[in-house]
Protein backbone atom coordinates (compact mmCIF):
# COMPACT_ATOMS: atom_id res chain seq x y z
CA UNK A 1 48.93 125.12 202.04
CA UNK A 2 50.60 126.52 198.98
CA UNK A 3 54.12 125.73 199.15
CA UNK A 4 55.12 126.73 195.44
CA UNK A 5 53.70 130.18 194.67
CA UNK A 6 55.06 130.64 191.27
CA UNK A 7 56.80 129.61 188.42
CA UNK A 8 58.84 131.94 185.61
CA UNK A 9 59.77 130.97 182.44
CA UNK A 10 63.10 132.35 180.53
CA UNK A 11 63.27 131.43 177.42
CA UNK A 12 66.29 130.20 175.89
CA UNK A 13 67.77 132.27 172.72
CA UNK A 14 67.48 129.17 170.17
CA UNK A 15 66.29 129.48 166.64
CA UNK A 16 65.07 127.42 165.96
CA UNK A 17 63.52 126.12 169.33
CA UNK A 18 63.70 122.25 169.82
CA UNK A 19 61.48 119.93 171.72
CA UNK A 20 60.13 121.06 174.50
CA UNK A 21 60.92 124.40 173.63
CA UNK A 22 58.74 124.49 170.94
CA UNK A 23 55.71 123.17 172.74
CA UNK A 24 52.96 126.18 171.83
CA UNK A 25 52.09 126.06 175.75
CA UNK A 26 56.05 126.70 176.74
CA UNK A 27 56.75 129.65 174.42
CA UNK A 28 53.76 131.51 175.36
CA UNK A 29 54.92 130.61 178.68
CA UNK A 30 55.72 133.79 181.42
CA UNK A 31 54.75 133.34 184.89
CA UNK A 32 52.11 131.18 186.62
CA UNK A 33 50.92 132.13 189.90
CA UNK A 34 49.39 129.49 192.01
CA UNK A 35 46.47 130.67 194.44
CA UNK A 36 45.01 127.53 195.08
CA UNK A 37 46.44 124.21 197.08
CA UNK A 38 45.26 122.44 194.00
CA UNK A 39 45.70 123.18 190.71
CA UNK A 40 44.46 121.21 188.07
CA UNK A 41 46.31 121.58 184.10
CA UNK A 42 43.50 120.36 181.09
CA UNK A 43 43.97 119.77 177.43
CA UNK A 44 44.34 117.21 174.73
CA UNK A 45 46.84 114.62 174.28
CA UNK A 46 49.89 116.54 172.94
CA UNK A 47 48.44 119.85 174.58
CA UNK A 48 51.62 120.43 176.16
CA UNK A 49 50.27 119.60 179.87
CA UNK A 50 52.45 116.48 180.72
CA UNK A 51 55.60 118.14 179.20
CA UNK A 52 54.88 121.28 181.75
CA UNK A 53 54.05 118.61 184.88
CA UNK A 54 57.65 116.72 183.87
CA UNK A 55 59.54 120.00 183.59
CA UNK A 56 58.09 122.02 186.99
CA UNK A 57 58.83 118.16 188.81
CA UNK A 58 62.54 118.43 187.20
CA UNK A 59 62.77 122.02 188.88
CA UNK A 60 61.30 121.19 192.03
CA UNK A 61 64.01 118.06 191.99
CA UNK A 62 60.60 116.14 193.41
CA UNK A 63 61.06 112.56 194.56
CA UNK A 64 59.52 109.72 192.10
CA UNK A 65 57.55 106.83 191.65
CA UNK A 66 58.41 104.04 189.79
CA UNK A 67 61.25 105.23 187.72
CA UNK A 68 65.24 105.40 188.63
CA UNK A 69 65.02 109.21 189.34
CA UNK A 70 64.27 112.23 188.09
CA UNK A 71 67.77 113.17 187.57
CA UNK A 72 68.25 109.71 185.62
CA UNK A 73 64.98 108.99 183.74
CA UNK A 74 65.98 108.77 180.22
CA UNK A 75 62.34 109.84 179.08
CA UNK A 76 62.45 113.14 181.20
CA UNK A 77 66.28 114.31 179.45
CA UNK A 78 64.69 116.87 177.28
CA UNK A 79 62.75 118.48 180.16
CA UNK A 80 65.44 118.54 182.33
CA UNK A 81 67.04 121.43 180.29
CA UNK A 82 63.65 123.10 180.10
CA UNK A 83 63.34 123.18 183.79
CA UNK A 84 66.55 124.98 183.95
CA UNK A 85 65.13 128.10 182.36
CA UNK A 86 62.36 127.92 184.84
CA UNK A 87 62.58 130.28 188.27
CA UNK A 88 60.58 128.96 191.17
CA UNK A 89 59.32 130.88 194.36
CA UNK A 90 58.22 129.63 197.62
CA UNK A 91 56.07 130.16 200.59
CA UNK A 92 57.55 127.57 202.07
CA UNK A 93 60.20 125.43 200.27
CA UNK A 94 59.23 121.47 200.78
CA UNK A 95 61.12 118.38 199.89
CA UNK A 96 58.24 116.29 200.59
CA UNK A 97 56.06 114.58 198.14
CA UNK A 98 56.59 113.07 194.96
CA UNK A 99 56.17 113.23 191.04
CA UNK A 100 53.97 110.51 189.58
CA UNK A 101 52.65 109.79 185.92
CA UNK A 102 49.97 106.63 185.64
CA UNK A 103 52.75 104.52 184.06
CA UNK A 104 54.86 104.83 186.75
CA UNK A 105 52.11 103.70 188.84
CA UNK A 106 51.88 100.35 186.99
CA UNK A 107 55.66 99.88 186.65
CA UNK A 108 56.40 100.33 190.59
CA UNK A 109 53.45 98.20 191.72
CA UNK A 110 54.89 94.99 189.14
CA UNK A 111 58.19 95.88 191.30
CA UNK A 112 56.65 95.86 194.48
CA UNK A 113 55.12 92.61 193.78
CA UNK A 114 58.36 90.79 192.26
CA UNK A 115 60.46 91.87 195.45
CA UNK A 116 58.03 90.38 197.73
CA UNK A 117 57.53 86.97 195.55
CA UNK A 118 61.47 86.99 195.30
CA UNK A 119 61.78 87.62 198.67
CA UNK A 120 59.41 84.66 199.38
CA UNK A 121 61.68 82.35 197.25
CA UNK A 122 64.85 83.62 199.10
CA UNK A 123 63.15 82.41 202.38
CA UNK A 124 61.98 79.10 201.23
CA UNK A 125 65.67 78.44 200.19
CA UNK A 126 67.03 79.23 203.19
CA UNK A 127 64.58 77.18 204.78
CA UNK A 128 65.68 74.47 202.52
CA UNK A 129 69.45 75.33 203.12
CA UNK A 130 69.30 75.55 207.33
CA UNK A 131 67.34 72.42 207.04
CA UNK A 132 69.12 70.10 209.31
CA UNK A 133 70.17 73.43 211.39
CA UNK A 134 69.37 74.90 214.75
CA UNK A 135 66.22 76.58 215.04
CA UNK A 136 68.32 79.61 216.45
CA UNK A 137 70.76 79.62 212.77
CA UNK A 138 67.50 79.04 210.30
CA UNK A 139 66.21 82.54 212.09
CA UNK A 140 69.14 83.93 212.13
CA UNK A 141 69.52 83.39 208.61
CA UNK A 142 65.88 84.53 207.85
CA UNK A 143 65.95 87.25 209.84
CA UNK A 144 67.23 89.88 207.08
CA UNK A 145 64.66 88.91 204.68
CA UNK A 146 61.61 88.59 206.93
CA UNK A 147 62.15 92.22 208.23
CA UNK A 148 62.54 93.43 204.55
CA UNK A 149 59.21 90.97 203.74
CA UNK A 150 57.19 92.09 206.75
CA UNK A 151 58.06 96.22 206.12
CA UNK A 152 56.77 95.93 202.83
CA UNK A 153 53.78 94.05 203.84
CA UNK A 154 53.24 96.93 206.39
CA UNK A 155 52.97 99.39 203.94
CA UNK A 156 51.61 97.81 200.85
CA UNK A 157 49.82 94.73 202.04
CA UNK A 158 50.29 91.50 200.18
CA UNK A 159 51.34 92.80 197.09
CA UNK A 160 50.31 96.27 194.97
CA UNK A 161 50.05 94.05 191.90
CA UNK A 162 47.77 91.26 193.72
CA UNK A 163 44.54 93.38 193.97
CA UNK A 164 42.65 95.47 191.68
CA UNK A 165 44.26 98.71 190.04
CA UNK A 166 42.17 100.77 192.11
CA UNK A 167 43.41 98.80 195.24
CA UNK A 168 46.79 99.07 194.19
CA UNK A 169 46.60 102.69 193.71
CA UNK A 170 45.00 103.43 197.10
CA UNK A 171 47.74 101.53 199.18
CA UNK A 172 50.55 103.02 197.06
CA UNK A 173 49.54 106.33 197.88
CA UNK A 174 48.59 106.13 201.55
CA UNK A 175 52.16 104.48 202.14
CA UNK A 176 54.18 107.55 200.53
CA UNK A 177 51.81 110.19 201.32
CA UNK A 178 53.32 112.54 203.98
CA UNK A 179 51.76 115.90 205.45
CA UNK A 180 53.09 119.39 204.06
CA UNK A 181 54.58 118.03 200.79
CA UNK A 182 54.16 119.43 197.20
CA UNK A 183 52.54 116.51 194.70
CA UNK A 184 52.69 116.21 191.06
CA UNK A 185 50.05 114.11 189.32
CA UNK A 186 49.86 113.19 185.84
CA UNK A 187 46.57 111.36 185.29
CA UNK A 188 45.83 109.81 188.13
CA UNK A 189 42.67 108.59 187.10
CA UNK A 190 44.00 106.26 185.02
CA UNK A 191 43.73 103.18 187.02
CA UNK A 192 40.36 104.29 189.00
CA UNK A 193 36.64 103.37 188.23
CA UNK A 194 34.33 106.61 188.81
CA UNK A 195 33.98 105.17 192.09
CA UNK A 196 37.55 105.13 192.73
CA UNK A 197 37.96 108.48 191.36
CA UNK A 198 35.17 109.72 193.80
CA UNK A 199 37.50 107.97 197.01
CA UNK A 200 40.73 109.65 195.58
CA UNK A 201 38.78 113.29 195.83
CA UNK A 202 38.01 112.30 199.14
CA UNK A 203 41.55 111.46 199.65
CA UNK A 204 42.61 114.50 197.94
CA UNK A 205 40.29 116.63 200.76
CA UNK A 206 42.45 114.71 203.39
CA UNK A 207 45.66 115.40 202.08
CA UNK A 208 45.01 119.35 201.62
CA UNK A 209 43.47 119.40 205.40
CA UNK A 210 47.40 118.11 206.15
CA UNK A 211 49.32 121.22 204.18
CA UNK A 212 49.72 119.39 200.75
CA UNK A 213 49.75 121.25 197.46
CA UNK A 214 49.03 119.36 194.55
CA UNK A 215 49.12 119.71 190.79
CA UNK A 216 47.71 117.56 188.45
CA UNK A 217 47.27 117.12 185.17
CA UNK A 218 44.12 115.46 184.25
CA UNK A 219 41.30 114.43 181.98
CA UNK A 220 38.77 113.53 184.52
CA UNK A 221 35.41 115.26 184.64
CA UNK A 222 35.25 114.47 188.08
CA UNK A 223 38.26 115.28 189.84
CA UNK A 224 37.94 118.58 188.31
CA UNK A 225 34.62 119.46 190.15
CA UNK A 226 36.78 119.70 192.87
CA UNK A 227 35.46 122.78 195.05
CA UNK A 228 37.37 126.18 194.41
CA UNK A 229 40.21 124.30 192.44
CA UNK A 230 42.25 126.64 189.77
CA UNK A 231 41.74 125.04 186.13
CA UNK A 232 44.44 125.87 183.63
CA UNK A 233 43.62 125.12 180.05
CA UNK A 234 46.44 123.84 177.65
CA UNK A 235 44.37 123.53 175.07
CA UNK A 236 45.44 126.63 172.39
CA UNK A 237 48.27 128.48 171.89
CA UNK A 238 48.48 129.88 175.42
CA UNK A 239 47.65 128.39 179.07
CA UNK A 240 44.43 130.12 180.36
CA UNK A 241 42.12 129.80 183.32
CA UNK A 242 39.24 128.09 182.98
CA UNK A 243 35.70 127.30 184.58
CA UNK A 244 34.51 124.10 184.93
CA UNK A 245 31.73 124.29 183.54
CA UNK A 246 33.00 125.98 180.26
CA UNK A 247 35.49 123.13 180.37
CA UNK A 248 34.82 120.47 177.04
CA UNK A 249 35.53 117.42 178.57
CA UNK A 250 32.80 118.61 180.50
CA UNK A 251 30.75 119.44 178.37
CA UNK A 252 30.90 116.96 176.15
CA UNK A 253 30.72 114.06 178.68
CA UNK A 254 28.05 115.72 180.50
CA UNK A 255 25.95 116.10 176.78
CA UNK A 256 26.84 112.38 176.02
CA UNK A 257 25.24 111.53 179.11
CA UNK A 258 22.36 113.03 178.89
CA UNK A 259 21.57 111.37 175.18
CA UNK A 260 24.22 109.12 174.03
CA UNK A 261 21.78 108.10 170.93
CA UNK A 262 22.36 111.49 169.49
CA UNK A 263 26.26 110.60 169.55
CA UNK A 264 26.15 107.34 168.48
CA UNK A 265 23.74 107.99 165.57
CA UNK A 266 26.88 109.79 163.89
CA UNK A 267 29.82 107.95 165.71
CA UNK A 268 28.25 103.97 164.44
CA UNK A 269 25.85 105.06 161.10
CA UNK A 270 24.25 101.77 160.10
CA UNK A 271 24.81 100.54 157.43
C-alpha cells in the first residue's frame, strides 16, 4: 500500500541557506513521487539521506522510537523547519507507524530493560515492606507493578537489552509493528548479522502483505535486493533513481567478495 504518494519541496528565500537548507540533496530538491511500498534512499555518510528521512518523519508528525518526540528531540530542531517547506500528498493519510534511526534502537531497548529491572526492585521492596501483612494487602500492593511488569514482558520478553542486538531488534519491532502504517527507517541494519538482515527482509515481505509503506535509508547490499524496490541515490548533487546493480555499495562489496586479495594488496601493503 502506498500511503504517502509524494513529497514537494519549497524552498525558503534565504541567502545564504543554513543547515539543512544547504544540504546539496535539499536544494536540488522538487518533488518525489513514490511508486513503490518501499523505497529505499542510498549514499555516503553526509550524502544528505538521514537529513531527508528526519525532515519527511517531522512532516508526517510520525510516532518515535527511543527519543522524547519528534516535536521535542533537540537533534531533529533544524529539520523541523525544513519539513515545514515540505507539501505532502496522500492516498490514504495514516497515523500509524513510526520513525526510527539505529541509535534510537539502542537507547529505547537500555530503557526497556532499566524499567523492568526497576520495576523488579520496586516489587521486592514491597515484598519487604507488606512483610508481616495479609496475603490479600502484599497483592494489593503489587498489583500495579506486576501488571506494568507482566505487559512489558508480553511484548518484549525478558528484557530488549538481555539478548543479542539482533534479538532485541526483532522483538522491538514485532511489538510496535501495526498493519497499514507508514515506516521510516534509518539504517536498520545496524544491529543485524547478514543473517539477521536476511529475517528482517522477510519481515519486511510480511509487513508490505499488511498495507505498510516503508522508507529507509540504508547501506545494506542486501536489503536493497529487495524485489521491485525504488532506489534513490543521494550520492551527487541531485537525488536520482538507481538500479541495483549499478549501485557501488554493490558493486564494490560484491568485487571484494569475489577477490578480497586484490583489495587488501593496496588497503595493508607490507612492509
Amino acid at each position: 500500500m502506498i500511503h504517502l504518494r509524494s513529497l514537494t519541496y519549497h524552498p525558503p528565500t534565504l541567502d545564504p541557506l543554513p543547515f539543512p537548507f544547504n544540504v546539496s540533496v535539499i536544494r536540488s530538491l522538487t518533488t518525489l513521487e513514490f511508486t513503490s511500498p518501499i523505497t529505499f534512499l542510498v549514499g555516503e555518510n553526509g550524502s544528505g539521506k538521514s537529513t531527508l528521512l528526519e525532515a519527511i518523519a517531522c512532516a508526517v508528525g510520525s510516532i518515535t522510537v527511543g527519543s522524547e518526540g519528534i516535536d521535542r528531540d533537540e537533534s531533529l530542531k533544524e529539520v523541523r523547519t525544513l519539513a515545514k517547506h515540505f507539501k505532502l500528498t496522500w492516498n490514504k493519510k495514516t497515523r500509524k507507524g513510526f520513525f526510527m534511526r539505529s541509535e534510537d534502537f539502542f537507547g529505547y531497548a537500555k530503557r526497556i530493560n532499566q524499567i523492568q529491572a526497576e520495576m523488579h526492585d520496586d516489587l521486592r521492596e514491597i515484598d519487604e515492606t507488606y512483610r508481616d501483612r495479609s496475603q490479600f494487602a502484599r497483592d494489593l500492593a503489587r498489583s500495579a507493578f506486576s501488571g506494568q511488569l507482566h505487559a512489558l514482558n508480553h511484548s518484549y520478553g525478558t528484557g530488549l537489552d538481555a539478548g543479542s542486538h539482533g534479538e532485541s531488534f526483532f522483538k522491538l519491532f514485532n511489538a510496535r509493528f501495526v498493519p497499514d502504517g507508514l515506516y521510516l527507517l534509518d539504517e536498520p541494519e545496524a544491529p543485524l548479522s547478514p543473517t539477521r538482515q536476511l529475517a528482517f527482509m522477510a519481515l519486511l515481505h510480511q509487513m508490505i502483505g499488511r498495507n505498510a509503506q516503508l522508507i529507509i535509508a540504508t547501506h545494506s547490499p542486501i536489503l536493497l535486493a529487495y524485489p521491485n524496490a525504488v532506489i534513490w541515490s543521494c550520492d551527487g548533487n541531485a537525488i536520482e533513481s538507481v538500479r541495483y546493480d549499478d549501485l557501488e555499495h554493490v558493486t564494490i562489496t560484491r568485487d571484494f567478495l569475489q577477490n578480497p586479495e586484490a583489495f587488501l594488496k593496496h588497503l595493508l601493503p607490507k612492509e
